[in-house]
Protein backbone atom coordinates (compact mmCIF):
# COMPACT_ATOMS: atom_id res chain seq x y z
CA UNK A 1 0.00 0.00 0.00
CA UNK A 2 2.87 2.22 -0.83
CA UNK A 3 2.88 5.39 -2.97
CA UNK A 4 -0.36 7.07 -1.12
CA UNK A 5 0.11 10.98 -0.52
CA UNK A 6 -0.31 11.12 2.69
CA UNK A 7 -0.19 14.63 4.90
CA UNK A 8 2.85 13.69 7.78
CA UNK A 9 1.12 16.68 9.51
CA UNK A 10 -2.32 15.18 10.24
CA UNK A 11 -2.38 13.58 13.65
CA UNK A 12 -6.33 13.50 13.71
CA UNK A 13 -8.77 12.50 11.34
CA UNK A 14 -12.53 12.33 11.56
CA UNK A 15 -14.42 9.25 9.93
CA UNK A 16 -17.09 10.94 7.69
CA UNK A 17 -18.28 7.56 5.91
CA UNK A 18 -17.01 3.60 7.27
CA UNK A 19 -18.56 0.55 4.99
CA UNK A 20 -18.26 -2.98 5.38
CA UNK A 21 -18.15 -4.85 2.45
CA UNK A 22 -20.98 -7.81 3.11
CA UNK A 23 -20.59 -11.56 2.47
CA UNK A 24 -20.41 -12.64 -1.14
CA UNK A 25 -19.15 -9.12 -2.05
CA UNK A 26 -16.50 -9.66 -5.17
CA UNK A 27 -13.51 -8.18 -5.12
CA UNK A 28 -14.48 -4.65 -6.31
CA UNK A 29 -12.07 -1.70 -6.97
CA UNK A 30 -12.44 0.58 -3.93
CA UNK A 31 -13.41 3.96 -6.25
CA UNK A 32 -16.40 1.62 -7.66
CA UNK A 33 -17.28 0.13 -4.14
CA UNK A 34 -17.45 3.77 -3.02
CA UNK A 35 -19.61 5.26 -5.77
CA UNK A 36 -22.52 2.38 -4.94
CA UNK A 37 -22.61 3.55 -1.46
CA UNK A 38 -22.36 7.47 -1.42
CA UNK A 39 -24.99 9.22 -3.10
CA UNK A 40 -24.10 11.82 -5.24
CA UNK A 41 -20.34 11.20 -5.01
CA UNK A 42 -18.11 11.17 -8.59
CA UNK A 43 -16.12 8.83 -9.46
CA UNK A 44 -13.23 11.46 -9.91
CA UNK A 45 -14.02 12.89 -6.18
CA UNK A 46 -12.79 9.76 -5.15
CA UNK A 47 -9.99 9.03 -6.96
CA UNK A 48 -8.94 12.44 -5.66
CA UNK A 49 -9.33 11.32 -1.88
CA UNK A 50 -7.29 8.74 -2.23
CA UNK A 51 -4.55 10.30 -3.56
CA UNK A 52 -4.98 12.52 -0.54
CA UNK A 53 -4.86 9.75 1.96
CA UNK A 54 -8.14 9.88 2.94
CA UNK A 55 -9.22 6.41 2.01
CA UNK A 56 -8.97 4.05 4.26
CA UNK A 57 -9.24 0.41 3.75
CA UNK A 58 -9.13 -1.85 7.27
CA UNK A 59 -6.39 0.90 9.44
CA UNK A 60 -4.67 1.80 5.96
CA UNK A 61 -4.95 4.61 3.45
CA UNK A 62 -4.94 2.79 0.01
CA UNK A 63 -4.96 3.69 -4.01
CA UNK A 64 -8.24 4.29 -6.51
CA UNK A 65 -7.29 1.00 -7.28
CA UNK A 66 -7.09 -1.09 -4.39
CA UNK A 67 -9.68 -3.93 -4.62
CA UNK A 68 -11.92 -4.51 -2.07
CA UNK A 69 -12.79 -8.08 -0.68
CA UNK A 70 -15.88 -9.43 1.23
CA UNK A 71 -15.63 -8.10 5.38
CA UNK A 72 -13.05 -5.33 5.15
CA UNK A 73 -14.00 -2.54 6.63
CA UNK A 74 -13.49 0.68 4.54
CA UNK A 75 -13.34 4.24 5.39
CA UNK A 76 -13.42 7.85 4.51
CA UNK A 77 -11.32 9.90 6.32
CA UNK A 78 -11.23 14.11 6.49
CA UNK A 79 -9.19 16.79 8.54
CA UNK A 80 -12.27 18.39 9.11
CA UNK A 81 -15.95 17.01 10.78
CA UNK A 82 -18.94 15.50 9.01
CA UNK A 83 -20.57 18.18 8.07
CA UNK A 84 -24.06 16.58 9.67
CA UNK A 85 -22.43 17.62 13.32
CA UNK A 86 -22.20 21.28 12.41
CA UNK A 87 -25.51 21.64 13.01
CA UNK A 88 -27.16 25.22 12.53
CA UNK A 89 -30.70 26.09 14.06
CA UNK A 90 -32.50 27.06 10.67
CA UNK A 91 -36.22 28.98 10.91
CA UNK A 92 -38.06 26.80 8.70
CA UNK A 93 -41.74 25.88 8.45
CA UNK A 94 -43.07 22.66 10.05
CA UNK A 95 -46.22 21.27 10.60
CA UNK A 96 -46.26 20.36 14.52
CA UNK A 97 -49.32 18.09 14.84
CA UNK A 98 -48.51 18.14 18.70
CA UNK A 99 -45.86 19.22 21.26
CA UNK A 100 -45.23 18.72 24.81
CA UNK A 101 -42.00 19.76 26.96
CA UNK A 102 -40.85 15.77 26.37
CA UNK A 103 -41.59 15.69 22.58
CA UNK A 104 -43.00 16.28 19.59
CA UNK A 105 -44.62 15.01 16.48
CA UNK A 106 -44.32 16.68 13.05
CA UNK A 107 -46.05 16.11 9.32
CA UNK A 108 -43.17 16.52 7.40
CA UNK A 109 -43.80 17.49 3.78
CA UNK A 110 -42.58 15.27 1.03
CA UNK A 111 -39.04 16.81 -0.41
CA UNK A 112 -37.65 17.35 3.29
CA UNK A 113 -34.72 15.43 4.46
CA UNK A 114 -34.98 14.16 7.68
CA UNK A 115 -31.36 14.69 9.20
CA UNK A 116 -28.32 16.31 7.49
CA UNK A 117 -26.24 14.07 5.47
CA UNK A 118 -24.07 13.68 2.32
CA UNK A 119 -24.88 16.48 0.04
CA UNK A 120 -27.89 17.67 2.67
CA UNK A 121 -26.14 19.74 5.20
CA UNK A 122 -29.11 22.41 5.83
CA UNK A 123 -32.73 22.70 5.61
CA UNK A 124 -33.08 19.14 6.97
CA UNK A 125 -36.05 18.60 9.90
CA UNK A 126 -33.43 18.67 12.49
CA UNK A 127 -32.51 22.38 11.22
CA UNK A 128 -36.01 22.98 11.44
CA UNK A 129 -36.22 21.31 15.26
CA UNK A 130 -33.43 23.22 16.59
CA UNK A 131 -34.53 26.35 15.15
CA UNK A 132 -38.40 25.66 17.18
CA UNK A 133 -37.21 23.92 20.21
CA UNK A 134 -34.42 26.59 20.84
CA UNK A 135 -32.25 24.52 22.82
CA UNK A 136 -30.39 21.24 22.63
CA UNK A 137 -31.63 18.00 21.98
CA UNK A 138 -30.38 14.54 23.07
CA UNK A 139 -28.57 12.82 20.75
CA UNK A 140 -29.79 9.22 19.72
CA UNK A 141 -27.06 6.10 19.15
CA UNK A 142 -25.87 8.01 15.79
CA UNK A 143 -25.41 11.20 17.20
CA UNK A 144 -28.35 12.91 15.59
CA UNK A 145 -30.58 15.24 18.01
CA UNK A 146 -34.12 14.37 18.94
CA UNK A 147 -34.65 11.85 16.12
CA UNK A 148 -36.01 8.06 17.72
CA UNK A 149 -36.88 7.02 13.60
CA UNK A 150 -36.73 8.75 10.35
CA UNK A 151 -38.69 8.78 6.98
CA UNK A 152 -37.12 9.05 3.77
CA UNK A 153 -36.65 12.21 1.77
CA UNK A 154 -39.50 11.83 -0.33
CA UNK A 155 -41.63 10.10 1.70
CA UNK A 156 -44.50 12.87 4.31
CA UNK A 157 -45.97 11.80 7.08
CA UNK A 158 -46.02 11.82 10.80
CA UNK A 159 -42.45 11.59 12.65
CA UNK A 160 -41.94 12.11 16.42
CA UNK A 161 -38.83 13.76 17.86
CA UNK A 162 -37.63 13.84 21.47
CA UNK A 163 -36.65 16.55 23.24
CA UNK A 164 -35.63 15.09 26.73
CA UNK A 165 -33.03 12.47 27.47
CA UNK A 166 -35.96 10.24 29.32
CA UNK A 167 -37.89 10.99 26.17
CA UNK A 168 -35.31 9.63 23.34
CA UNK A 169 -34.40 6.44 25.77
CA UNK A 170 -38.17 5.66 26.13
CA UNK A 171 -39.43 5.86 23.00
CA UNK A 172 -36.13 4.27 21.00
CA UNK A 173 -37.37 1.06 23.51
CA UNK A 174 -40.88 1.16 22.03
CA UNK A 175 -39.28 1.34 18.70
CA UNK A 176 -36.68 -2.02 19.87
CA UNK A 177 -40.01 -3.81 21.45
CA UNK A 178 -41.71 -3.51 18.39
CA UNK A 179 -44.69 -1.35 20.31
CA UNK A 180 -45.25 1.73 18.39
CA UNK A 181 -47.92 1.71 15.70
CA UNK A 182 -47.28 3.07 12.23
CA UNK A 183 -49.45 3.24 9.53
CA UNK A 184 -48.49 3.90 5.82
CA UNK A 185 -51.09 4.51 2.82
CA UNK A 186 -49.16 3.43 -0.71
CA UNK A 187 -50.44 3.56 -4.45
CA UNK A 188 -48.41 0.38 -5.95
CA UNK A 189 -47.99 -0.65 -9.82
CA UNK A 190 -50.77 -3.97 -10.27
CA UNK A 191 -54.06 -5.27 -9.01
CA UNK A 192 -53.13 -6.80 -5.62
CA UNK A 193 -55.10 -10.11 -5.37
CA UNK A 194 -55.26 -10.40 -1.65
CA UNK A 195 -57.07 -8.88 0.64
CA UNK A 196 -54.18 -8.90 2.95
CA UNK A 197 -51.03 -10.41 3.90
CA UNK A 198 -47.63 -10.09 5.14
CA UNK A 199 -44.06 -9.88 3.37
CA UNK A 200 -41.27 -11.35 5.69
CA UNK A 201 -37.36 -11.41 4.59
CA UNK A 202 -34.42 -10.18 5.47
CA UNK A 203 -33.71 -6.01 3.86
CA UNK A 204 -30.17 -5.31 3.15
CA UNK A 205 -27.83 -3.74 1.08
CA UNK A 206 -28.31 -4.66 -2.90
CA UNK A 207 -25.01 -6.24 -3.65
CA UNK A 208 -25.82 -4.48 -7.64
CA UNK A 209 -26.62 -0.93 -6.39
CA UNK A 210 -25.66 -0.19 -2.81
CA UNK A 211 -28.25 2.95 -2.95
CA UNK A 212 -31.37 0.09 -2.92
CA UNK A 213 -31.86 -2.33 -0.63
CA UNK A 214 -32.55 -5.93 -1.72
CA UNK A 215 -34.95 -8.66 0.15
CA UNK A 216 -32.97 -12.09 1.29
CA UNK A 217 -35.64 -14.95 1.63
CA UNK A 218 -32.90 -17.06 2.96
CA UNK A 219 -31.88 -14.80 5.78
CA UNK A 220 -28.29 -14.95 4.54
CA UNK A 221 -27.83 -11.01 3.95
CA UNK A 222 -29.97 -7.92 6.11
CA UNK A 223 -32.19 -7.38 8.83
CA UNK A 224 -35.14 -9.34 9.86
CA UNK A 225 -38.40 -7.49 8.54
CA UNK A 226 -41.97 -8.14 8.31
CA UNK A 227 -44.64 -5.81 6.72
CA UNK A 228 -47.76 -6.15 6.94
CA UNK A 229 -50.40 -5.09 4.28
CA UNK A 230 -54.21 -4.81 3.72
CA UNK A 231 -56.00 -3.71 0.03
CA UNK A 232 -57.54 -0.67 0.48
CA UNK A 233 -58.63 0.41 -3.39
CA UNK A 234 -58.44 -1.54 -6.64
CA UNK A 235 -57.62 0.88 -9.13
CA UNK A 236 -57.30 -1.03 -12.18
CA UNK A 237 -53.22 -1.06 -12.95
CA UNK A 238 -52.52 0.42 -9.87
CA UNK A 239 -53.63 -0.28 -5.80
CA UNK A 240 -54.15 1.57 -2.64
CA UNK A 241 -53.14 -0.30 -0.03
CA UNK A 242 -51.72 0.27 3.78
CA UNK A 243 -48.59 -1.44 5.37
CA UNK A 244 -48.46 -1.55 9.13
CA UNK A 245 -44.71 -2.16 10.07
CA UNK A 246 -43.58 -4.47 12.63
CA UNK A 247 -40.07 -3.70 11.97
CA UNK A 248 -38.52 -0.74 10.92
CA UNK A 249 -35.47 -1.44 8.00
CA UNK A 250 -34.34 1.34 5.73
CA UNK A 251 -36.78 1.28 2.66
CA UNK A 252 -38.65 -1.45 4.27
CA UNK A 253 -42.21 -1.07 2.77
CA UNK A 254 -40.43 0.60 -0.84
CA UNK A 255 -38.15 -3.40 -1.02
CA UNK A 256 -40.76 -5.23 0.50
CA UNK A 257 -43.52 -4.43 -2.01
CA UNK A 258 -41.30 -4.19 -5.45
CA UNK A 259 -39.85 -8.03 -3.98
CA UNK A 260 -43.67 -9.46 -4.06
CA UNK A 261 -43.67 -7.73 -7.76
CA UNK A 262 -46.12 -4.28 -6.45
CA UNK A 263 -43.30 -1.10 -6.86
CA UNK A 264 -44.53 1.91 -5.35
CA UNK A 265 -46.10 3.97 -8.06
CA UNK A 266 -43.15 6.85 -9.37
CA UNK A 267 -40.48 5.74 -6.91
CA UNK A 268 -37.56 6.08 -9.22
CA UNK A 269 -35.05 3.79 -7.42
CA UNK A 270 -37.09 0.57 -7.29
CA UNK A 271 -38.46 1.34 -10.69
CA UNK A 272 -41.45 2.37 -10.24
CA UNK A 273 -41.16 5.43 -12.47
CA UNK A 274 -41.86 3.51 -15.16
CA UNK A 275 -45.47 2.14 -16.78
CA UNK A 276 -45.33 -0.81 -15.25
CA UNK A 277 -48.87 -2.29 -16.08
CA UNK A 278 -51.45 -1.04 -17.86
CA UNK A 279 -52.15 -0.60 -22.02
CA UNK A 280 -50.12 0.30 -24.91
CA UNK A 281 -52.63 3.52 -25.82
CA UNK A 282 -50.73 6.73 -26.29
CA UNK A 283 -53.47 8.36 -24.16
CA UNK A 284 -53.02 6.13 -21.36
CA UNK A 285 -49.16 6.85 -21.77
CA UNK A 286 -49.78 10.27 -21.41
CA UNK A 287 -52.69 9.94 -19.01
CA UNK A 288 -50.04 7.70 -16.82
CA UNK A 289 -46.50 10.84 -17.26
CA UNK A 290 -49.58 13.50 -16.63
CA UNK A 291 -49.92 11.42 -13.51
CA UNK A 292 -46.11 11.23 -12.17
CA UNK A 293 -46.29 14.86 -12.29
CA UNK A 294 -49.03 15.44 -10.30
CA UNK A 295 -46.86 13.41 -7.80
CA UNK A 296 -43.59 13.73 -8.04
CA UNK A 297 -42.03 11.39 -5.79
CA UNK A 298 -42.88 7.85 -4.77
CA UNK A 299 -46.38 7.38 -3.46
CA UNK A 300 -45.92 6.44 0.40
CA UNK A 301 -47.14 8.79 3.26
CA UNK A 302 -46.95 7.97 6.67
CA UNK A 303 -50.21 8.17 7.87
CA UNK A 304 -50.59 7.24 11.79
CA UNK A 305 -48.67 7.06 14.39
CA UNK A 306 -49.22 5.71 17.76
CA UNK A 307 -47.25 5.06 21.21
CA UNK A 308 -47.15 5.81 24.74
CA UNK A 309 -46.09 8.91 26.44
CA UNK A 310 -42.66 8.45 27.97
CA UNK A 311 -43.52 10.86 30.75
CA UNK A 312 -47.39 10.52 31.44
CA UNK A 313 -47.85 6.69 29.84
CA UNK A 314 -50.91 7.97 28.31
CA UNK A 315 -51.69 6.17 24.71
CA UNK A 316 -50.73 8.75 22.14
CA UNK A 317 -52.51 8.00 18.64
CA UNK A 318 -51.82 10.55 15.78
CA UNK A 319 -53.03 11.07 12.20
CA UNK A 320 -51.91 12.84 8.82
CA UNK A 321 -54.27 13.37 5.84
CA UNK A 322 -52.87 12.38 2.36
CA UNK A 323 -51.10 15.48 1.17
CA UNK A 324 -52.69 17.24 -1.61
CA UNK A 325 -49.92 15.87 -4.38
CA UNK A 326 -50.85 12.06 -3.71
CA UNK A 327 -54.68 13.18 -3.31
CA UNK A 328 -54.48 14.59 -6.77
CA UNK A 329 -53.07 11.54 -8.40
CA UNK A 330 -55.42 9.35 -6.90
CA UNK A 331 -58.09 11.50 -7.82
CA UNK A 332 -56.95 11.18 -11.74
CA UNK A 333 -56.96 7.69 -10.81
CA UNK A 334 -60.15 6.90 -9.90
CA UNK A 335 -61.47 9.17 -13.26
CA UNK A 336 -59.24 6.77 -15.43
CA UNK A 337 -60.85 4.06 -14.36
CA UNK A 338 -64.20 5.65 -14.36
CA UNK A 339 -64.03 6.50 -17.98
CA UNK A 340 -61.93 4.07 -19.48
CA UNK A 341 -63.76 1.62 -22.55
CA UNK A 342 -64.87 -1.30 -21.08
């Protein structure tokens, strides 16, 4: 591992990103292992750490070119902090469905990134918290403030945030035991058949594209996850349905549903920005792109929340309308079908 440029000076370095690469990973040079994991990272951003020495591969800084084998651990290191700990208190809108001095719960709109991140360093809902709350927040196992779960970017819906230290350690055990109800509504590509049912296999990392996650039947890869599901609307090429999670895995309900062949309608990384199902009509080709525009994003909203008070033990039970984007598409929806030749 010789030939790295490597600053003598530096005598501390903070870990911005650390991978593992997972069982049956093949060996994979480190530049291209990198670019599946970070989003919005270049190829020639990378190449450029490592010459500085800030690729790290198991305790050593190593070339663009160094190949990276199943279990080693690999990491990016800077002079500087992650960016996501300079956290600024930002005065930006939310939607506070309720608040108490132990915690609150907030609609977040669709669009809003839950915490900052890679490429995401302000107008995140933890901006938004600090800026309301005006004062410090306890910081969960990953050292972001107040947050006990998250939803994705692009996902709205109902989130609760703690603002005391009895409050986070409370309700992350709810969370562990399984015991806090959650509720989404989704509009998925297909007819679903059943009534209801429930998708269990492991979520982890897809071994093609390290920005999806992938479901492993045999348990072999992931996290144990189970979603539950019940048929709300039968919309001809498309469903309503609602998931009830009894786990909580990154892109649980979005991997669960394409896995059992049902995408969530327009959600561009599992595919479902595509027509799926449906006709080969130009008008129902231009009916269905009219559609993704009216919605924008992928069509999950978190609609319910429920779980008991950390300070009182009362039963706390929220919910959050449909936001007026996926409204609108399912609204088109149900006129398709409507009208459409029989």
């Amino acid at each position: 591992m010789s030939g790295i440029e490597v600053n003598p000076e530096l005598n501390e370095l903070h870990e911005h990103y650390l991978f593992e690469a997972a069982k049956g990973q093949e060996p994979l040079r480190v530049d291209k292992f990198l670019m599946n994991f970070i989003e919005n990272a270049t190829r020639n951003k990378i190449q450029q750490a490592a010459k500085n020495g800030n690729i790290w591969v198991d305790g050593h800084p190593v070339k663009s070119n160094f190949k990276v084998k199943s279990g080693q651990k690999v990491q990016v290191l800077f002079e500087h902090p992650p960016h996501e700990f300079l956290l600024i208190a930002e005065d930006i809108p939310l939607n506070v469905v309720y608040e108490d001095e132990h915690l609150m719960v907030v609609n977040k709109k669709a669009g809003m990134v839950v915490h900052p991140g890679h490429g995401n360093y302000s107008g995140t809902l933890v901006n938004a918290v600090l800026h309301h709350v005006k004062e410090e927040l306890p910081m969960n196992s990953s050292d972001r403030p107040g947050l006990v779960h998250r939803i994705d970017k692009d996902t709205s819906g109902l989130l609760v945030v703690a603002k005391t230290e009895l409050a986070m350690t409370h309700l992350a055990k709810q969370f562990l035991d399984k015991t806090i109800e959650r509720k989404y509504i989704a509009l998925v590509w297909g007819d679903v058949q059943e009534e209801s049912g429930t998708i269990e296999g492991h979520i982890g990392r897809s071994l093609k594209n390290r920005l999806q996650m992938d479901v492993y039947e045999d348990g072999s890869m992931g996290k144990h996850a189970i979603t539950h599901f019940t048929k709300m609307e039968s919309l001809g090429y498309v469903s309503l349905i609602s998931c009830r999670l009894e786990t909580g895995r990154t892109h649980q309900i979005r991997a669960h549903m394409k896995h059992i062949g049902h995408p969530l309608f327009n959600d561009e990384r599992y595919g479902g920005n595509r027509i799926l199902k449906g006709t080969s009509f130009t008008k129902y080709k231009q009916f269905v792109e009219n559609t993704f525009k009216l919605l924008s994003r992928q069509a999950l909203h978190a609609e319910s929340l429920g779980f008991i008070h950390p300070h009182s033990g009362e039963k706390m039970h929220f919910t959050a309308e449909l936001p007026e984007d996926f409204s609108a598409c399912l609204t088109k929806w149900r006129e398709y079908i409507q009208n459409r030749p029989l």
